[in-house]
PDB file of N, CA and C in Angstrom:
ATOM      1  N   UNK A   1      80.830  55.626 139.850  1.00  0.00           N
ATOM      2  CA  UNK A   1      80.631  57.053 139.917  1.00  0.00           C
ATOM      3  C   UNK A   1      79.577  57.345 140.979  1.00  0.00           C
ATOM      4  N   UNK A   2      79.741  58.255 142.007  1.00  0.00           N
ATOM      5  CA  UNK A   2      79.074  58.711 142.860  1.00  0.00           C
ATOM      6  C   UNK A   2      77.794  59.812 142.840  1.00  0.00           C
ATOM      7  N   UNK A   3      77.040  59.837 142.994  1.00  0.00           N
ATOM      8  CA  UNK A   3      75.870  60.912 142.171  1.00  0.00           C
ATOM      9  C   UNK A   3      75.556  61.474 144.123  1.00  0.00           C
ATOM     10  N   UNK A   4      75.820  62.721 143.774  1.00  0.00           N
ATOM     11  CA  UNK A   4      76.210  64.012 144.994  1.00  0.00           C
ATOM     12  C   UNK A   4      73.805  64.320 144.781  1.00  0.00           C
ATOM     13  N   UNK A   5      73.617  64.639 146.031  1.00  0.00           N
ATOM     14  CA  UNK A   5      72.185  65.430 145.792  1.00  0.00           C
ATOM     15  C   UNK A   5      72.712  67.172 145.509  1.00  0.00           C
ATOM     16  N   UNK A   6      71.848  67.653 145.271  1.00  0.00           N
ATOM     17  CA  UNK A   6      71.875  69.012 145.114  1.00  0.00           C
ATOM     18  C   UNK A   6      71.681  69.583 146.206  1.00  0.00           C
ATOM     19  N   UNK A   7      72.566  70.690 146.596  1.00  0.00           N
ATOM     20  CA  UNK A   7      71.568  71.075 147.954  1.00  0.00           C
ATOM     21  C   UNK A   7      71.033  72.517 147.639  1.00  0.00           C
ATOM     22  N   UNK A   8      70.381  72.537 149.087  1.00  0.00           N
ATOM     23  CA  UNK A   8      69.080  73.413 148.614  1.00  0.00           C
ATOM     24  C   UNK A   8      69.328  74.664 148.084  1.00  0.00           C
ATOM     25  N   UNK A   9      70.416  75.511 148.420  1.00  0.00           N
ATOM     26  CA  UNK A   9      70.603  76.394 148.421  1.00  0.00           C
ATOM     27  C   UNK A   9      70.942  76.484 146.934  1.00  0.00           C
ATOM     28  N   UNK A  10      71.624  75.832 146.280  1.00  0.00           N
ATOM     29  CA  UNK A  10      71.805  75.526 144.589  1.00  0.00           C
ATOM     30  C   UNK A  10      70.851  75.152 144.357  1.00  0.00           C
ATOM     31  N   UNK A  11      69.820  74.493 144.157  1.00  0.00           N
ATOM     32  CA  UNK A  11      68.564  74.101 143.813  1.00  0.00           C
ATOM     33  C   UNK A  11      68.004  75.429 143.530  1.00  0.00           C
ATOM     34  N   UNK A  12      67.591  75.839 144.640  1.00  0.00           N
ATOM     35  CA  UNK A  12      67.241  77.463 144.399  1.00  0.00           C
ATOM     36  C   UNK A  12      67.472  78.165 143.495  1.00  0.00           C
ATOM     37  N   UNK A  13      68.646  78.632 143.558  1.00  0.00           N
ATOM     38  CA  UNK A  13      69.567  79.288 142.233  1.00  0.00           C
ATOM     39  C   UNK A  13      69.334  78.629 141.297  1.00  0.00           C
ATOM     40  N   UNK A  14      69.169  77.219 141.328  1.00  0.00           N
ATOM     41  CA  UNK A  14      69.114  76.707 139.381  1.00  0.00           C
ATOM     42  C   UNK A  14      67.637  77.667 138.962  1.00  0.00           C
ATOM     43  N   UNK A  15      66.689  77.102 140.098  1.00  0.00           N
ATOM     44  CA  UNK A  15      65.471  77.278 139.545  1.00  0.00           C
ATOM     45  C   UNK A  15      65.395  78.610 139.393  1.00  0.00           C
ATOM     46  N   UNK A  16      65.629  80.233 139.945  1.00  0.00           N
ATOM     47  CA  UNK A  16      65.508  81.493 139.706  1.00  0.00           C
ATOM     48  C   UNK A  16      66.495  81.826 138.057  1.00  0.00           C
ATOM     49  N   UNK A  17      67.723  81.380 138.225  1.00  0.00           N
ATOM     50  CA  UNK A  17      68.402  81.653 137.008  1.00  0.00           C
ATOM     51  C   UNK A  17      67.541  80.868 135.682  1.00  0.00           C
ATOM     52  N   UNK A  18      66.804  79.547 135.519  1.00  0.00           N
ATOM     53  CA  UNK A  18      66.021  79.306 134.854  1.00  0.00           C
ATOM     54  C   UNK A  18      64.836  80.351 134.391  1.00  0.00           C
ATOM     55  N   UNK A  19      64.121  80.778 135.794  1.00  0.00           N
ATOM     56  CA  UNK A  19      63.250  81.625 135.627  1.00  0.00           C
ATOM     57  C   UNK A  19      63.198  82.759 134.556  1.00  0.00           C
ATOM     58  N   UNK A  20      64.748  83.372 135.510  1.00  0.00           N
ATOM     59  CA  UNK A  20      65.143  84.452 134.802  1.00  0.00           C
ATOM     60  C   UNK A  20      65.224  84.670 133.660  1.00  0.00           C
ATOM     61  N   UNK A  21      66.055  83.352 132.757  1.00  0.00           N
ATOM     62  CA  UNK A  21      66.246  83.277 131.472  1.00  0.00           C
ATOM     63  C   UNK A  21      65.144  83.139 130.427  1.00  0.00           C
ATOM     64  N   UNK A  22      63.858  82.512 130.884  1.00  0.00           N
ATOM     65  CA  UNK A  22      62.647  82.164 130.415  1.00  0.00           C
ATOM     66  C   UNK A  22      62.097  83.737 130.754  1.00  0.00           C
ATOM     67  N   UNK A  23      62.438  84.780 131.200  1.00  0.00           N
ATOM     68  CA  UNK A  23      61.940  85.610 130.857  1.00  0.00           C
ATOM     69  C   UNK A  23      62.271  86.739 130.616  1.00  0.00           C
ATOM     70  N   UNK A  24      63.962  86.802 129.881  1.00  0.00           N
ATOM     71  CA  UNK A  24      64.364  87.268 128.895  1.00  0.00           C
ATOM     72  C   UNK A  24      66.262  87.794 129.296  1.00  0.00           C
ATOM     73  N   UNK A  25      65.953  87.654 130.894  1.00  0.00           N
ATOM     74  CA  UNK A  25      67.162  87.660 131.303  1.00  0.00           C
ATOM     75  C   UNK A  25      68.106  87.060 130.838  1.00  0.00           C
ATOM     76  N   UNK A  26      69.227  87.601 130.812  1.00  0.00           N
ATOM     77  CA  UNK A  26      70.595  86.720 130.388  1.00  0.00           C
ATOM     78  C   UNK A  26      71.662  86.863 131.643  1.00  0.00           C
ATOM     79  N   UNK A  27      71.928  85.744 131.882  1.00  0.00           N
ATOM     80  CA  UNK A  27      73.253  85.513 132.793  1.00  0.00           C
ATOM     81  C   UNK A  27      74.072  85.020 132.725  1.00  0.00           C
ATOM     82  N   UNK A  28      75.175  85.978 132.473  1.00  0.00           N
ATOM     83  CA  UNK A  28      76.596  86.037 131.587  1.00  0.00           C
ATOM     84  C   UNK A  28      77.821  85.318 132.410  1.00  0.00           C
ATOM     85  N   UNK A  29      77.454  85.064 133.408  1.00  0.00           N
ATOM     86  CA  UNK A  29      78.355  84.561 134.959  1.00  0.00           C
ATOM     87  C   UNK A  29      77.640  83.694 136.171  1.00  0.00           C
ATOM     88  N   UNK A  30      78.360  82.758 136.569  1.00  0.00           N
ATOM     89  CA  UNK A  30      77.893  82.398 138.156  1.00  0.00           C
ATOM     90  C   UNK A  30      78.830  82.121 138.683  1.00  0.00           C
ATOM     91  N   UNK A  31      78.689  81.942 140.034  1.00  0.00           N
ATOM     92  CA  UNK A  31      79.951  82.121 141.362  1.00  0.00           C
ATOM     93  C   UNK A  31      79.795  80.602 141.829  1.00  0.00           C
ATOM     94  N   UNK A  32      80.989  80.397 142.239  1.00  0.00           N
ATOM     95  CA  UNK A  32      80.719  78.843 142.356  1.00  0.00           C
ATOM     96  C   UNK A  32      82.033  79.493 144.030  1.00  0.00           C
ATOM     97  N   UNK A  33      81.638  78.367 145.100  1.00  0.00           N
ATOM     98  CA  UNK A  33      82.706  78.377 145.951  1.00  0.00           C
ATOM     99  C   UNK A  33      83.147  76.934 146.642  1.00  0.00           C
ATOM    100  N   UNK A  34      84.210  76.306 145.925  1.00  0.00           N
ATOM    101  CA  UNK A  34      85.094  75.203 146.263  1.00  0.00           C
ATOM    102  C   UNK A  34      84.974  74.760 147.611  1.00  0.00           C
ATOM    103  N   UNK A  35      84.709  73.748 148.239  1.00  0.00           N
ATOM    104  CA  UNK A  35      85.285  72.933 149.458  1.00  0.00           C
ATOM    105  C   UNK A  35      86.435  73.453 150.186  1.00  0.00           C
ATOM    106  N   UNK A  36      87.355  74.599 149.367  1.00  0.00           N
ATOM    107  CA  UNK A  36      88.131  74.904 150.307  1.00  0.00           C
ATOM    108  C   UNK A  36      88.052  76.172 150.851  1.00  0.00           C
ATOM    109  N   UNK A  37      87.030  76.403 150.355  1.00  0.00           N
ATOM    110  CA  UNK A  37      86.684  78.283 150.877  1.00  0.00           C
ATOM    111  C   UNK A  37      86.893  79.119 149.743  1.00  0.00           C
ATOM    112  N   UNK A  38      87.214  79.169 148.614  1.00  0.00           N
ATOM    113  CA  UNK A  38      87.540  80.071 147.280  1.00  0.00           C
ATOM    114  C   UNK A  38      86.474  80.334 147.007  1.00  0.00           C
ATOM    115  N   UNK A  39      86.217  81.376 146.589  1.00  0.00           N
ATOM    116  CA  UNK A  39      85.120  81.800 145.587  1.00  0.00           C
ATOM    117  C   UNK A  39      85.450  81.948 144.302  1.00  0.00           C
ATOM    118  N   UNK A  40      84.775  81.765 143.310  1.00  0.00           N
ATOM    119  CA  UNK A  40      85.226  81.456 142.077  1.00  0.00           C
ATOM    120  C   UNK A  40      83.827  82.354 140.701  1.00  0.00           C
ATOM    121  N   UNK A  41      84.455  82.967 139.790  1.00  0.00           N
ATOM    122  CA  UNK A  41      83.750  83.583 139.079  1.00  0.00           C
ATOM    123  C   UNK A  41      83.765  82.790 137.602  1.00  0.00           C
ATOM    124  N   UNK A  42      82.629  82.012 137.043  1.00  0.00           N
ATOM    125  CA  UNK A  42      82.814  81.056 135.716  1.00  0.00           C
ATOM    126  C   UNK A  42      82.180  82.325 134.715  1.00  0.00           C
ATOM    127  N   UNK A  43      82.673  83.023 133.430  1.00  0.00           N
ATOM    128  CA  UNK A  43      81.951  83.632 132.511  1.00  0.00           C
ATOM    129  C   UNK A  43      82.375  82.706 131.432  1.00  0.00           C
ATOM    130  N   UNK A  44      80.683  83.132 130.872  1.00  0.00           N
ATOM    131  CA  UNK A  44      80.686  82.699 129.730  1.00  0.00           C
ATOM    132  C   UNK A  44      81.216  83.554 128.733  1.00  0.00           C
ATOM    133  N   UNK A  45      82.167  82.986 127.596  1.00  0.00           N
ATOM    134  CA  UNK A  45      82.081  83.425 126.405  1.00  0.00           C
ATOM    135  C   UNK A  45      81.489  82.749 124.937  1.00  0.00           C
ATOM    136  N   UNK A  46      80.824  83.389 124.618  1.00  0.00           N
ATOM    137  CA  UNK A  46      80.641  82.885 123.036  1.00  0.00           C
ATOM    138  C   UNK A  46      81.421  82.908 122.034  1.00  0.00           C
ATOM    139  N   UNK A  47      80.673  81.681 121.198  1.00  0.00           N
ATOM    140  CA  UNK A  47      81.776  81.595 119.938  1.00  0.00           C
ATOM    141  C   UNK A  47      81.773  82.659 119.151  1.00  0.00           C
ATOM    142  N   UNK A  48      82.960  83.104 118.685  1.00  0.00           N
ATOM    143  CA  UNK A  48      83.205  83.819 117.926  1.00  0.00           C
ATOM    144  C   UNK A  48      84.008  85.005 118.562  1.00  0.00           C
ATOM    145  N   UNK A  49      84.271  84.948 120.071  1.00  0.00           N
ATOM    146  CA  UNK A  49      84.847  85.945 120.798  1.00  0.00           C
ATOM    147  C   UNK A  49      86.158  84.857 121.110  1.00  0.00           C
ATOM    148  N   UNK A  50      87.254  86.245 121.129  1.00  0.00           N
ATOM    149  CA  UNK A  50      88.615  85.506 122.086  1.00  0.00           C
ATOM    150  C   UNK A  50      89.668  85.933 122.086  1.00  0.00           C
ATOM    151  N   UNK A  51      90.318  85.821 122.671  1.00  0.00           N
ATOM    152  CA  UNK A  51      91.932  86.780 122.890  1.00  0.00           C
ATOM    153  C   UNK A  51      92.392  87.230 121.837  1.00  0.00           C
ATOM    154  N   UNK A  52      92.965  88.288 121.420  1.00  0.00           N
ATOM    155  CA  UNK A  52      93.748  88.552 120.898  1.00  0.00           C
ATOM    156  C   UNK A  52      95.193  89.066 120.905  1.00  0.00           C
ATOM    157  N   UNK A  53      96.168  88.683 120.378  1.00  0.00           N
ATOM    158  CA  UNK A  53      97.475  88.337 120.895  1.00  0.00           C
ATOM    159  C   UNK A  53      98.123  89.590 121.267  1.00  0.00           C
ATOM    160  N   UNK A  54      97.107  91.148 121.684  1.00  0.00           N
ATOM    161  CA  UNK A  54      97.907  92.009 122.622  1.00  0.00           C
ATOM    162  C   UNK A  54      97.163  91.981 123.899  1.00  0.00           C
ATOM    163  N   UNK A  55      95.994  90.629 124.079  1.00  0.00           N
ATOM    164  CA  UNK A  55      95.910  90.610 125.336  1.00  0.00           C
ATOM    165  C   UNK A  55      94.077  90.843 125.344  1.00  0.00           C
ATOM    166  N   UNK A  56      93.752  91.504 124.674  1.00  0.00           N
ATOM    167  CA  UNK A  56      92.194  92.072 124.901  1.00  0.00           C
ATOM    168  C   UNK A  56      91.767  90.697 124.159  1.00  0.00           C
ATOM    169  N   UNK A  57      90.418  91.196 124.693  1.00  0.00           N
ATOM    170  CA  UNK A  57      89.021  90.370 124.320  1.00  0.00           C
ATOM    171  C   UNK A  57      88.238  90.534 123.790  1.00  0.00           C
ATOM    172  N   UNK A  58      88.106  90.084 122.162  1.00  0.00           N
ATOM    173  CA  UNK A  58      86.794  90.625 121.108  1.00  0.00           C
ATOM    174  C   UNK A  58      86.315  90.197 119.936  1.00  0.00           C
ATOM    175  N   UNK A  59      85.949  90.204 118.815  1.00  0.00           N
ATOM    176  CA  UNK A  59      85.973  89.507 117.839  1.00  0.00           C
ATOM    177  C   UNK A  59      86.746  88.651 117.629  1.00  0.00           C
ATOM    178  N   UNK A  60      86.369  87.416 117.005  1.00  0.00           N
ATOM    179  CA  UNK A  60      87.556  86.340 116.440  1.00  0.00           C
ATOM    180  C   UNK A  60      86.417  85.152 116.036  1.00  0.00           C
ATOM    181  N   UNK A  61      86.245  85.685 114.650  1.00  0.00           N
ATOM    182  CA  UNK A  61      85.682  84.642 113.998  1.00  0.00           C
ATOM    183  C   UNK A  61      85.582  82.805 114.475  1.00  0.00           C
ATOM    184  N   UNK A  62      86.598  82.553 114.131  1.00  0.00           N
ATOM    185  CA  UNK A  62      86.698  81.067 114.438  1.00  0.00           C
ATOM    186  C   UNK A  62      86.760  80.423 115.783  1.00  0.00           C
ATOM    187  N   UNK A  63      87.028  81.531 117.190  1.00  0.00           N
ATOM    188  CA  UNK A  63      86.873  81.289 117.992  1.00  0.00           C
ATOM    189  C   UNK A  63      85.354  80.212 118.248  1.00  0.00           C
ATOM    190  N   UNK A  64      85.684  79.314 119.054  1.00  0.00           N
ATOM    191  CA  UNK A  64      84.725  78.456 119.620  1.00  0.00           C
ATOM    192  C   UNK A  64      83.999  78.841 120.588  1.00  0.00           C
ATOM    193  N   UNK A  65      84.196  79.568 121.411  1.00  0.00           N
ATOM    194  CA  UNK A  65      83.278  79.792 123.109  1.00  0.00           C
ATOM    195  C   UNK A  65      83.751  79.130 123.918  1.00  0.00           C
ATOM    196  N   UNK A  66      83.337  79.066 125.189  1.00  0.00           N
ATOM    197  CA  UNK A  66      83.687  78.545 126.112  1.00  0.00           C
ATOM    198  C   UNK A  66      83.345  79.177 127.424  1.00  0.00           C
ATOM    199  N   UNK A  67      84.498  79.402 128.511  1.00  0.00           N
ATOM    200  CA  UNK A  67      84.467  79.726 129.411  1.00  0.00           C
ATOM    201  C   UNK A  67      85.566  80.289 130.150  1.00  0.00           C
ATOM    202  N   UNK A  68      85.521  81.382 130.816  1.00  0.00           N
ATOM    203  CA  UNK A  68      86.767  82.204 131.072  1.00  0.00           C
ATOM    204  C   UNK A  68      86.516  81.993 133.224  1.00  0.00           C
ATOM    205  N   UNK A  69      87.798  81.741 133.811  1.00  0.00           N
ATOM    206  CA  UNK A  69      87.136  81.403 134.936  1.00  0.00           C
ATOM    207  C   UNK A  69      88.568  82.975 136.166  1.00  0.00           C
ATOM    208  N   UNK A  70      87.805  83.122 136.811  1.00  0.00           N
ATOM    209  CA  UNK A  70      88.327  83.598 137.903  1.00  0.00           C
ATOM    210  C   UNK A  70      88.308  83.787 139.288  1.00  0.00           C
ATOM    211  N   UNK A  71      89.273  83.950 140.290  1.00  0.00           N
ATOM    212  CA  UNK A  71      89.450  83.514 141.552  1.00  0.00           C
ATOM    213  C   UNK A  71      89.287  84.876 141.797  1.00  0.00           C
ATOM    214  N   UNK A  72      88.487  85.033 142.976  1.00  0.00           N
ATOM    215  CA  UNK A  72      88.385  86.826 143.797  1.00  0.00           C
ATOM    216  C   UNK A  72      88.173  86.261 145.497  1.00  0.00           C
ATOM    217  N   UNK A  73      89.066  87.223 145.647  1.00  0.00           N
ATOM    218  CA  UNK A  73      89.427  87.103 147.373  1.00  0.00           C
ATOM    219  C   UNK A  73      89.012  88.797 147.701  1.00  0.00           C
ATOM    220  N   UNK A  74      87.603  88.562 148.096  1.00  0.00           N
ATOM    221  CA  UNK A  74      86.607  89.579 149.105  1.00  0.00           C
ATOM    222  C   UNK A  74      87.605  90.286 149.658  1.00  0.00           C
ATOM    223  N   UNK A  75      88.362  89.783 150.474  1.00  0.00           N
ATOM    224  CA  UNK A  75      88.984  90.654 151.610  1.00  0.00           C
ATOM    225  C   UNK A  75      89.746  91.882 151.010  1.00  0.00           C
ATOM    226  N   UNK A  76      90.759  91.348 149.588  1.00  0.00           N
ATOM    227  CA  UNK A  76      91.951  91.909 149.432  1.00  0.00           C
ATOM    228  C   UNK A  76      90.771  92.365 148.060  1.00  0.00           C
ATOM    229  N   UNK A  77      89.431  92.480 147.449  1.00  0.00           N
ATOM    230  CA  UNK A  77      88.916  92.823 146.450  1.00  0.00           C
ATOM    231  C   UNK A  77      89.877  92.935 145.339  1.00  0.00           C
ATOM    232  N   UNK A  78      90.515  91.854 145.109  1.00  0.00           N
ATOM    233  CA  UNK A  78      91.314  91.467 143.768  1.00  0.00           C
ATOM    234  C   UNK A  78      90.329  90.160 143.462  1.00  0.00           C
ATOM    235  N   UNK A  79      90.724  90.147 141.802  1.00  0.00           N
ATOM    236  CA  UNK A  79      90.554  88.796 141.163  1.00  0.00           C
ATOM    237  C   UNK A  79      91.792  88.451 140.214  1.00  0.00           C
ATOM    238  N   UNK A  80      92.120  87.304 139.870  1.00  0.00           N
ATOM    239  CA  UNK A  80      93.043  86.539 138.964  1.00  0.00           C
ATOM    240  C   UNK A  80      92.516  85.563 138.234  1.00  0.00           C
ATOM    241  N   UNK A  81      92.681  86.126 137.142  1.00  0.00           N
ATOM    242  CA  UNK A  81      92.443  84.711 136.307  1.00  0.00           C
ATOM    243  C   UNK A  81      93.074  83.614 135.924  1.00  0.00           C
ATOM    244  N   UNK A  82      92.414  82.606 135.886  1.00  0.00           N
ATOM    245  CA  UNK A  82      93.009  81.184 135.814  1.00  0.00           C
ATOM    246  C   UNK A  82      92.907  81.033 134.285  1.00  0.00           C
ATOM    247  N   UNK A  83      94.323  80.965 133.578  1.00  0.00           N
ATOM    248  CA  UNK A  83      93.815  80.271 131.902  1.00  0.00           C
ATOM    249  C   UNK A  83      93.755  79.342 131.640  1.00  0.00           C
ATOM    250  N   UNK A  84      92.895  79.275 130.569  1.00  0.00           N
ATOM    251  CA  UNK A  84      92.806  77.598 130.221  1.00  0.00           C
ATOM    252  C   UNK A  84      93.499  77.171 129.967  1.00  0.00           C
ATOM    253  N   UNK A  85      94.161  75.737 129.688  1.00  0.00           N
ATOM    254  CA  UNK A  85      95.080  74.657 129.625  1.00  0.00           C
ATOM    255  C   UNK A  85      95.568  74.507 128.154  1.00  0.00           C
ATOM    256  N   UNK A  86      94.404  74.918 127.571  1.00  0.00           N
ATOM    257  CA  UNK A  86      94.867  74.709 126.188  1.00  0.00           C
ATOM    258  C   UNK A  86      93.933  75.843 125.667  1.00  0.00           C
ATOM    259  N   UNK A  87      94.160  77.073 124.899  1.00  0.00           N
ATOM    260  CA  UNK A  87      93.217  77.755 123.536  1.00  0.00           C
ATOM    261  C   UNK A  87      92.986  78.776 124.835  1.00  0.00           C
ATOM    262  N   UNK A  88      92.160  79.853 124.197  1.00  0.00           N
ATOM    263  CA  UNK A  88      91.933  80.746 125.275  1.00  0.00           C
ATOM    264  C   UNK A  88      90.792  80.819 126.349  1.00  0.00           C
ATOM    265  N   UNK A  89      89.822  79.915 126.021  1.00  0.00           N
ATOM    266  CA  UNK A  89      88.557  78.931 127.370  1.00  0.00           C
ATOM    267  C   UNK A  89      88.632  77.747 127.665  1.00  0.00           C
ATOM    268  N   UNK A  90      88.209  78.222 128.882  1.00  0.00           N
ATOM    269  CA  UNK A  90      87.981  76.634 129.098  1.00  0.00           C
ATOM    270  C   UNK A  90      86.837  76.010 128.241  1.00  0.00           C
ATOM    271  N   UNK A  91      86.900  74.559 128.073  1.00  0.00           N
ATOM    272  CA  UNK A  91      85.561  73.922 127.905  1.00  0.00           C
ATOM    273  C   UNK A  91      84.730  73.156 129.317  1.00  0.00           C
ATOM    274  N   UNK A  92      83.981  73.266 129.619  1.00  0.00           N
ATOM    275  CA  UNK A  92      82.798  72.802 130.649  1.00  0.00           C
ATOM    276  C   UNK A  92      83.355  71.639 131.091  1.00  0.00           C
ATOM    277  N   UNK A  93      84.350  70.459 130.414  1.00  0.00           N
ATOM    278  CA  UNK A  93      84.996  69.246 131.539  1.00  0.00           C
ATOM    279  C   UNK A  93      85.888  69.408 131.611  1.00  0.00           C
ATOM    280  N   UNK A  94      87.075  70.439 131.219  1.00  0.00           N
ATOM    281  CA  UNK A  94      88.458  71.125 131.767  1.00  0.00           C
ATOM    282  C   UNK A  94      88.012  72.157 133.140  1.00  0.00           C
ATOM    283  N   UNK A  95      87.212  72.727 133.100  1.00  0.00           N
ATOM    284  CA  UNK A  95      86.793  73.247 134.181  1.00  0.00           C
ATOM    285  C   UNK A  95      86.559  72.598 135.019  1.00  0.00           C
ATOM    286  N   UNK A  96      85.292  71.800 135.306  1.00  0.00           N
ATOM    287  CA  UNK A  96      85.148  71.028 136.338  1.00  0.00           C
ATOM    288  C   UNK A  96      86.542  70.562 136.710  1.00  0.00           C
ATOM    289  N   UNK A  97      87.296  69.590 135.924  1.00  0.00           N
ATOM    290  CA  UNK A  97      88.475  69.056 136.506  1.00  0.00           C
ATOM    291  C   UNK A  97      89.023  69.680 137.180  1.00  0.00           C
ATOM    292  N   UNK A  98      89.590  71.102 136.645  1.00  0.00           N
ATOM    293  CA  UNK A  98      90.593  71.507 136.907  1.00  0.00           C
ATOM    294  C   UNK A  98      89.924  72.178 139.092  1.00  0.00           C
ATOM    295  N   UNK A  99      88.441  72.500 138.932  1.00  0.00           N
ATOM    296  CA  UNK A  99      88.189  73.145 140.524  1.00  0.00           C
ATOM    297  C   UNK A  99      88.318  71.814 141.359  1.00  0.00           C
ATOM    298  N   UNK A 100      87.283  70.981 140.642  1.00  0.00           N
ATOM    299  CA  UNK A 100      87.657  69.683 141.511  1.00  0.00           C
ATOM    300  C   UNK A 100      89.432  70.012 142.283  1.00  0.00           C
ATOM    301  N   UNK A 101      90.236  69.739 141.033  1.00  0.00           N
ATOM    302  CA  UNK A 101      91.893  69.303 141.547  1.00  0.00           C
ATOM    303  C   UNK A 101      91.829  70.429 142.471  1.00  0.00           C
ATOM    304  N   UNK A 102      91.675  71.842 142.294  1.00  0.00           N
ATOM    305  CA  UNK A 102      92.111  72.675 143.098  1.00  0.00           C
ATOM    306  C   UNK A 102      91.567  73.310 144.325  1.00  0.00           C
ATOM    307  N   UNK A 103      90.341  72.944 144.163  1.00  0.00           N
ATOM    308  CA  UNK A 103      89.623  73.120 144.917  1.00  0.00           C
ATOM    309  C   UNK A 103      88.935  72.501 146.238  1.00  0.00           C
ATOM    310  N   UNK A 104      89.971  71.659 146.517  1.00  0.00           N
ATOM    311  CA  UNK A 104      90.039  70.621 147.891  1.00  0.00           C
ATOM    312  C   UNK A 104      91.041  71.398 148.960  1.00  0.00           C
ATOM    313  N   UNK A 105      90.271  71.419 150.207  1.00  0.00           N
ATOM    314  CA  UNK A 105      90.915  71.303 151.535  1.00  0.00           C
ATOM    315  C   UNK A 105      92.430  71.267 151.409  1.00  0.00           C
ATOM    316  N   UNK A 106      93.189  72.540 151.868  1.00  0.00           N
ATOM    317  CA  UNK A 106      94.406  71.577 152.038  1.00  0.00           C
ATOM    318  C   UNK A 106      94.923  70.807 153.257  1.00  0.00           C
ATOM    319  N   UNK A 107      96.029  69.665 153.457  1.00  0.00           N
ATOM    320  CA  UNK A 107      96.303  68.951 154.820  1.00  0.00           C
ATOM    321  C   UNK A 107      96.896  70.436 155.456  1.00  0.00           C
ATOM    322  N   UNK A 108      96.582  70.858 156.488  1.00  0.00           N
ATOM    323  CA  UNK A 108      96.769  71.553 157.664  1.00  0.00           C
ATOM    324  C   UNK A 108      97.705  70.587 158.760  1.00  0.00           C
ATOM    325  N   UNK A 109      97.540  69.507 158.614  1.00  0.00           N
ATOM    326  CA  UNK A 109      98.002  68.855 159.951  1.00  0.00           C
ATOM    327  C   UNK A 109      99.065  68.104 159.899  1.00  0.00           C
ATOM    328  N   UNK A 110      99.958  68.505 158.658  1.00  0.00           N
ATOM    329  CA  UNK A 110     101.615  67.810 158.735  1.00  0.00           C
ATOM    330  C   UNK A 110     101.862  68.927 157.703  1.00  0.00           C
ATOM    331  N   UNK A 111     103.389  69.336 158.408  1.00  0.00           N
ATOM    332  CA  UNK A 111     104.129  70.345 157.396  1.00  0.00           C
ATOM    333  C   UNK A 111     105.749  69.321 157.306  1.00  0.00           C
ATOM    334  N   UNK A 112     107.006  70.260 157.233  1.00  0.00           N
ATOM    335  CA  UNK A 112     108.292  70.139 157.547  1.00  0.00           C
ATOM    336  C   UNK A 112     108.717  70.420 158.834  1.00  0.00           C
ATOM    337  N   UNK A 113     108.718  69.330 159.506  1.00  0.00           N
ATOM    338  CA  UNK A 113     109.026  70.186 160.620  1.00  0.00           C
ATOM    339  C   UNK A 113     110.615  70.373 161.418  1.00  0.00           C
ATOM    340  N   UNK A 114     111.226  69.554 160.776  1.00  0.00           N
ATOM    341  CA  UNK A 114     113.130  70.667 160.928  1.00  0.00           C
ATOM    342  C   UNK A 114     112.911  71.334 160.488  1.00  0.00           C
ATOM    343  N   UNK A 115     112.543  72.346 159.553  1.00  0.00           N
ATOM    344  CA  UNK A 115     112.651  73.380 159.070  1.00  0.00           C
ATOM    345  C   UNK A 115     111.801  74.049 159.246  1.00  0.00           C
ATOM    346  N   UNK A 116     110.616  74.333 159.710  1.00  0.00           N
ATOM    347  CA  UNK A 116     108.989  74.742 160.324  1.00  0.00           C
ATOM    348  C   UNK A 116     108.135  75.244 159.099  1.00  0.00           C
ATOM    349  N   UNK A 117     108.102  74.397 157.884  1.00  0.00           N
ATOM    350  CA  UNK A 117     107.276  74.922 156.566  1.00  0.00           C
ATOM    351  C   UNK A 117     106.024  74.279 156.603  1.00  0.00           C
ATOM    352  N   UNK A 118     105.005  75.169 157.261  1.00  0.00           N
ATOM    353  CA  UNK A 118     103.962  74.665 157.635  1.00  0.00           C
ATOM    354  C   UNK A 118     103.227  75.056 156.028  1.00  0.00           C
ATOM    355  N   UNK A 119     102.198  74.114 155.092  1.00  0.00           N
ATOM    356  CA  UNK A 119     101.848  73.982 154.449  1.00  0.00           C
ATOM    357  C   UNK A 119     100.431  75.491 154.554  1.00  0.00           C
ATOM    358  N   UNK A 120     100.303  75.811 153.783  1.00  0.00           N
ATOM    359  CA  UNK A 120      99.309  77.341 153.802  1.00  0.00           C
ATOM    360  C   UNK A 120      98.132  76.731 153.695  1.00  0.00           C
ATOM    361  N   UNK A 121      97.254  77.553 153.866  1.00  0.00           N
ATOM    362  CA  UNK A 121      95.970  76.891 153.896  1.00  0.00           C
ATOM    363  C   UNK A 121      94.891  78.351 152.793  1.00  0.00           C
TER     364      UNK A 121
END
């Protein structure tokens, strides 16, 4: 296993959002942006919140918590959400996995080329 440094610019942010929280702030969200250029919105939910089967978001006892994640593209000021794989959050190592997988570079530099289906980027 490879152990990545932090860089500075996240370092930063850990230490102010720490701050923050130690002094009474709560921060319900952070933005994370992938290796491939995405920006990405992680909220937290707590246990006891979670879908309910016409779609909204609110009470539910037995709900566990987790994490609700979404993709927003600045330009076109939309977001989409990504659901979790299984239940209605993610948990903290379905997430990681899942940006890791998606969140890589795509090859730019071989498509189809009888047919000219150049791979999107």
């Amino acid at each position: 296993m490879s152990i990545k440094r932090i860089d500075a610019t996240t370092k930063t942010t850990l230490d102010l959002a720490k701050t923050l929280a130690k002094r009474g702030f709560r921060i319900p969200a952070i933005e994370v942006h992938t290796p491939d250029g995405r920006t990405w919105n992680i909220a937290t939910v707590p246990a006891g919140r979670g879908r309910h089967a016409d779609g909204h978001w609110g009470a539910r006892p037995a709900a566990l918590g987790g994490f609700r994640l979404f993709e927003f593209d600045y330009d076109c000021e939309v977001h989409e959400e990504h659901d979790a794989v299984d239940g209605d959050t993610w948990t903290a190592d379905e997430l990681i996995d899942y940006l890791r997988a998606v969140g890589q570079p795509k090859d730019t530099t071989s498509w189809d080329r009888p047919n000219d289906n150049r791979p999107t980027t």
